[in-house]
N, C-alpha and C. Protein backbone atom coordinates (compact mmCIF):
# COMPACT_ATOMS: atom_id res chain seq x y z
N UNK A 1 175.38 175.35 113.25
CA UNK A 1 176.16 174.67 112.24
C UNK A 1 176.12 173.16 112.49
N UNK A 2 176.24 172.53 111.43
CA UNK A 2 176.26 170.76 111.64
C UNK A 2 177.32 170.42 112.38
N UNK A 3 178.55 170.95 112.17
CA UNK A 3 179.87 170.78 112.82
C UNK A 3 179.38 170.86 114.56
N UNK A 4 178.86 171.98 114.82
CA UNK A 4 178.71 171.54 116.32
C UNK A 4 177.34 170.42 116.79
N UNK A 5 176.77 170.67 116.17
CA UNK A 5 175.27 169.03 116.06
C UNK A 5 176.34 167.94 116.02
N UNK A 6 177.28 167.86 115.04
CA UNK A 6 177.49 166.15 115.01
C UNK A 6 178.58 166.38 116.67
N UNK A 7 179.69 167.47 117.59
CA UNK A 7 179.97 167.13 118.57
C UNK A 7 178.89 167.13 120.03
N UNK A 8 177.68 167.53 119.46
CA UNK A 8 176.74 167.02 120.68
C UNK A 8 176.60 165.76 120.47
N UNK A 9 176.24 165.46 119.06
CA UNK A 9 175.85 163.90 119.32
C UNK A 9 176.75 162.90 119.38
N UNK A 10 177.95 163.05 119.20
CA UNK A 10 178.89 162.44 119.81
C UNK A 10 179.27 161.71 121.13
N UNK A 11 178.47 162.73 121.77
CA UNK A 11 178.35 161.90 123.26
C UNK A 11 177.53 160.82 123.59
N UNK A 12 176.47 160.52 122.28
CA UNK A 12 176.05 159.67 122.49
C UNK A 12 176.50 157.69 122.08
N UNK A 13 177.00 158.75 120.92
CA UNK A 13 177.77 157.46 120.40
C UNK A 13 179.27 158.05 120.34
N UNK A 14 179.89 157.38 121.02
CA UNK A 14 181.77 158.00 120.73
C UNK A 14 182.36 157.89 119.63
N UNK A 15 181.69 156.57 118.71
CA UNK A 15 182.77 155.97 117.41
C UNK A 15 182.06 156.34 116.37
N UNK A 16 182.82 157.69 115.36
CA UNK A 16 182.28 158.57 114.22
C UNK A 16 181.92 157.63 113.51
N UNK A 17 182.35 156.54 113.02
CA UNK A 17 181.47 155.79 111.90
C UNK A 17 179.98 154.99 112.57
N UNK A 18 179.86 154.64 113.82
CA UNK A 18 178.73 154.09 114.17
C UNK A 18 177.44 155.57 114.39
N UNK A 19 178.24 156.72 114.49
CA UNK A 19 177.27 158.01 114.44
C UNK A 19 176.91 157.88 113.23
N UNK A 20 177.62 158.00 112.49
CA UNK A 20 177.14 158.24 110.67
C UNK A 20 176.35 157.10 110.45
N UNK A 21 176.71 156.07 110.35
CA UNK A 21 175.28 155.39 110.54
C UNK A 21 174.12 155.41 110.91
N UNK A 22 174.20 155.70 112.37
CA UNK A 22 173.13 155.87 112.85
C UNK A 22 172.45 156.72 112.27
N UNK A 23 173.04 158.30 111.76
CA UNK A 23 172.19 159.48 111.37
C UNK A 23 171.97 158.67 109.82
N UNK A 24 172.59 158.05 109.26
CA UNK A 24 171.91 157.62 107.88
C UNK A 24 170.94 157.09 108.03
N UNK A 25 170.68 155.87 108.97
CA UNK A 25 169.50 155.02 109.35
C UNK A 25 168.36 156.57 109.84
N UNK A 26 168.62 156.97 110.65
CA UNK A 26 167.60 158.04 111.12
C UNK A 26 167.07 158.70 109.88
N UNK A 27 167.71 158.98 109.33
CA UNK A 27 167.48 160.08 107.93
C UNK A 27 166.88 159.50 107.02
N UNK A 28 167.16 158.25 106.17
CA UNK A 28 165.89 157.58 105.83
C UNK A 28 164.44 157.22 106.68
N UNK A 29 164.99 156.90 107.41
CA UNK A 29 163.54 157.00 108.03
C UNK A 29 162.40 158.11 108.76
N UNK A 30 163.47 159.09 108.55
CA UNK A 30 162.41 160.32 109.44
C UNK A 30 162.12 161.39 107.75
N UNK A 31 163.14 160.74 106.60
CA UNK A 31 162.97 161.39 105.38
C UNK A 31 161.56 162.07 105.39
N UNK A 32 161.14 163.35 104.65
CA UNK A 32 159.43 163.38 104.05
C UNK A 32 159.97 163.63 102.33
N UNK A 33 158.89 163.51 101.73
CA UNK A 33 158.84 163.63 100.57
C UNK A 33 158.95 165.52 100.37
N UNK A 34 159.89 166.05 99.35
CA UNK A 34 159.77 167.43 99.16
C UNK A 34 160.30 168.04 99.97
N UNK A 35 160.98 167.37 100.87
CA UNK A 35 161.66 168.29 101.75
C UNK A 35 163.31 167.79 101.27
N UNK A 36 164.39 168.79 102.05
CA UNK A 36 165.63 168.76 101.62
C UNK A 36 166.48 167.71 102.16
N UNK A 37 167.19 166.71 102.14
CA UNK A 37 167.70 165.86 102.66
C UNK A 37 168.36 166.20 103.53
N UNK A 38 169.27 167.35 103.49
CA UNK A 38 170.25 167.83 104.27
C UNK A 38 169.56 168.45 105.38
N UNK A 39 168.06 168.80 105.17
CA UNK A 39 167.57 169.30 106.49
C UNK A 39 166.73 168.30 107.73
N UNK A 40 166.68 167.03 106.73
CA UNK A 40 166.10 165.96 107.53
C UNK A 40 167.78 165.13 108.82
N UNK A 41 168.52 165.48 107.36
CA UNK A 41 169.99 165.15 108.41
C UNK A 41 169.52 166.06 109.68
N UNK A 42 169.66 167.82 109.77
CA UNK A 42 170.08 168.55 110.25
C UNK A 42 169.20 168.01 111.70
N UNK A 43 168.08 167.52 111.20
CA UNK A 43 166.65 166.98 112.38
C UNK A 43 167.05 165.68 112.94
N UNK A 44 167.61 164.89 112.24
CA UNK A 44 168.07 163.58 113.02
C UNK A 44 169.42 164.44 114.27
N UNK A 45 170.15 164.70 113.54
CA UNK A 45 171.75 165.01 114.51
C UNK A 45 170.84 166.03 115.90
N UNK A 46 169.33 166.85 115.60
CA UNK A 46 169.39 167.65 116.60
C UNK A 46 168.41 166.43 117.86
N UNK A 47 167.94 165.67 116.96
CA UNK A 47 167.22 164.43 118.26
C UNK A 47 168.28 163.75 118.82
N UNK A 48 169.67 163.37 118.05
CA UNK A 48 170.58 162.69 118.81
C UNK A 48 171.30 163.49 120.05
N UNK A 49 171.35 164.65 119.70
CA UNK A 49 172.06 165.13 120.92
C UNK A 49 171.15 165.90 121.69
N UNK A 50 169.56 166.17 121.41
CA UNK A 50 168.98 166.28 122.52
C UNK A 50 168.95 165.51 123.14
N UNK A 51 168.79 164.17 122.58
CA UNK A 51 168.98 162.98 123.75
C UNK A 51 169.78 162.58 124.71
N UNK A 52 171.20 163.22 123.84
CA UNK A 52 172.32 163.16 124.45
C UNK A 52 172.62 164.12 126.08
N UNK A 53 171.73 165.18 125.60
CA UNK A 53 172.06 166.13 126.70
C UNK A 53 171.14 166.04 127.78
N UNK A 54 169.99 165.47 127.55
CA UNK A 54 169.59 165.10 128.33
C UNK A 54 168.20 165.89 128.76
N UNK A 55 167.94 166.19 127.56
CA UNK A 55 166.51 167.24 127.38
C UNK A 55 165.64 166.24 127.83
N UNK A 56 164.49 166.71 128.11
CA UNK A 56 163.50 166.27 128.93
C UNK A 56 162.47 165.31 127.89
N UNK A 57 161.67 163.98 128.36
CA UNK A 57 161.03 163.79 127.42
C UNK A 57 159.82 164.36 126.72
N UNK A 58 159.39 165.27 127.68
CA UNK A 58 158.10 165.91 127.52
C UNK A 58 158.41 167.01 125.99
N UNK A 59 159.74 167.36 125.65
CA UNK A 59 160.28 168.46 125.05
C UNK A 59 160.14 167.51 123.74
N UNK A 60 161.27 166.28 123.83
CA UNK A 60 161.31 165.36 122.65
C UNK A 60 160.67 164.62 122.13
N UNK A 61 159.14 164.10 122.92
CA UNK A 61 158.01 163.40 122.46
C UNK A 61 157.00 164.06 121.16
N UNK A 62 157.19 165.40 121.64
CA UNK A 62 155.77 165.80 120.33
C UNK A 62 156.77 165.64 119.14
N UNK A 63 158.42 166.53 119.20
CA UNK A 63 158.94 166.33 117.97
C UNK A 63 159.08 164.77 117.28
N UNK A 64 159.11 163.96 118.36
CA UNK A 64 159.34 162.66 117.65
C UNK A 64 157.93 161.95 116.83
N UNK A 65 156.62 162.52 117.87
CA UNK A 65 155.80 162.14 117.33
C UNK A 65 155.69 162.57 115.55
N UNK A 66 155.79 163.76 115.60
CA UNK A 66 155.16 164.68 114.23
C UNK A 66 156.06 164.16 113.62
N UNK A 67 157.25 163.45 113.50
CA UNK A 67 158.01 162.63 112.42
C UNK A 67 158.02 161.49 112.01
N UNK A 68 157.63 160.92 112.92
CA UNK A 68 156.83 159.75 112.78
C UNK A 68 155.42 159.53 112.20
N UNK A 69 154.73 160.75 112.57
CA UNK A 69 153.31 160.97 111.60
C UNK A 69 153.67 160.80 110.31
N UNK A 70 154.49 162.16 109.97
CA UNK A 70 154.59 162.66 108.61
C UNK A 70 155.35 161.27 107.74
N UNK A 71 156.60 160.42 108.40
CA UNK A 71 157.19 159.23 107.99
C UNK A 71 156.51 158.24 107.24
């Protein structure tokens, strides 16, 4: 559920309006054409709190790459 995505990524940023930002800024930019907005959200909030938790980079590099391709 998004409800628990946005309290992982919380830890990264503590103050809810500088999160929402951030995932807006992310979300335009990781946007693709034809795909659902709400699922490009769902992909930003899950890079913020993998980051947050402290997943490995080897795990978060290919996903970041292939969004950045497709971007």
């Amino acid at each position: 559920m998004r409800s628990e995505m946005i309290f992982v990524a919380l830890g990264r940023e503590q103050n809810r309006y500088m999160l929402s930002q951030l995932i807006a800024k992310a979300t335009r930019k990781l946007h693709r054409p034809h795909t659902r907005v709400p699922d490009t959200m769902n992909d930003a909030l899950a890079l913020f709190g993998a980051a947050h938790t402290g997943a490995e980079a080897a795990t978060l590099e290919p996903a970041l790459a292939e969004l950045r391709k497709v971007a």
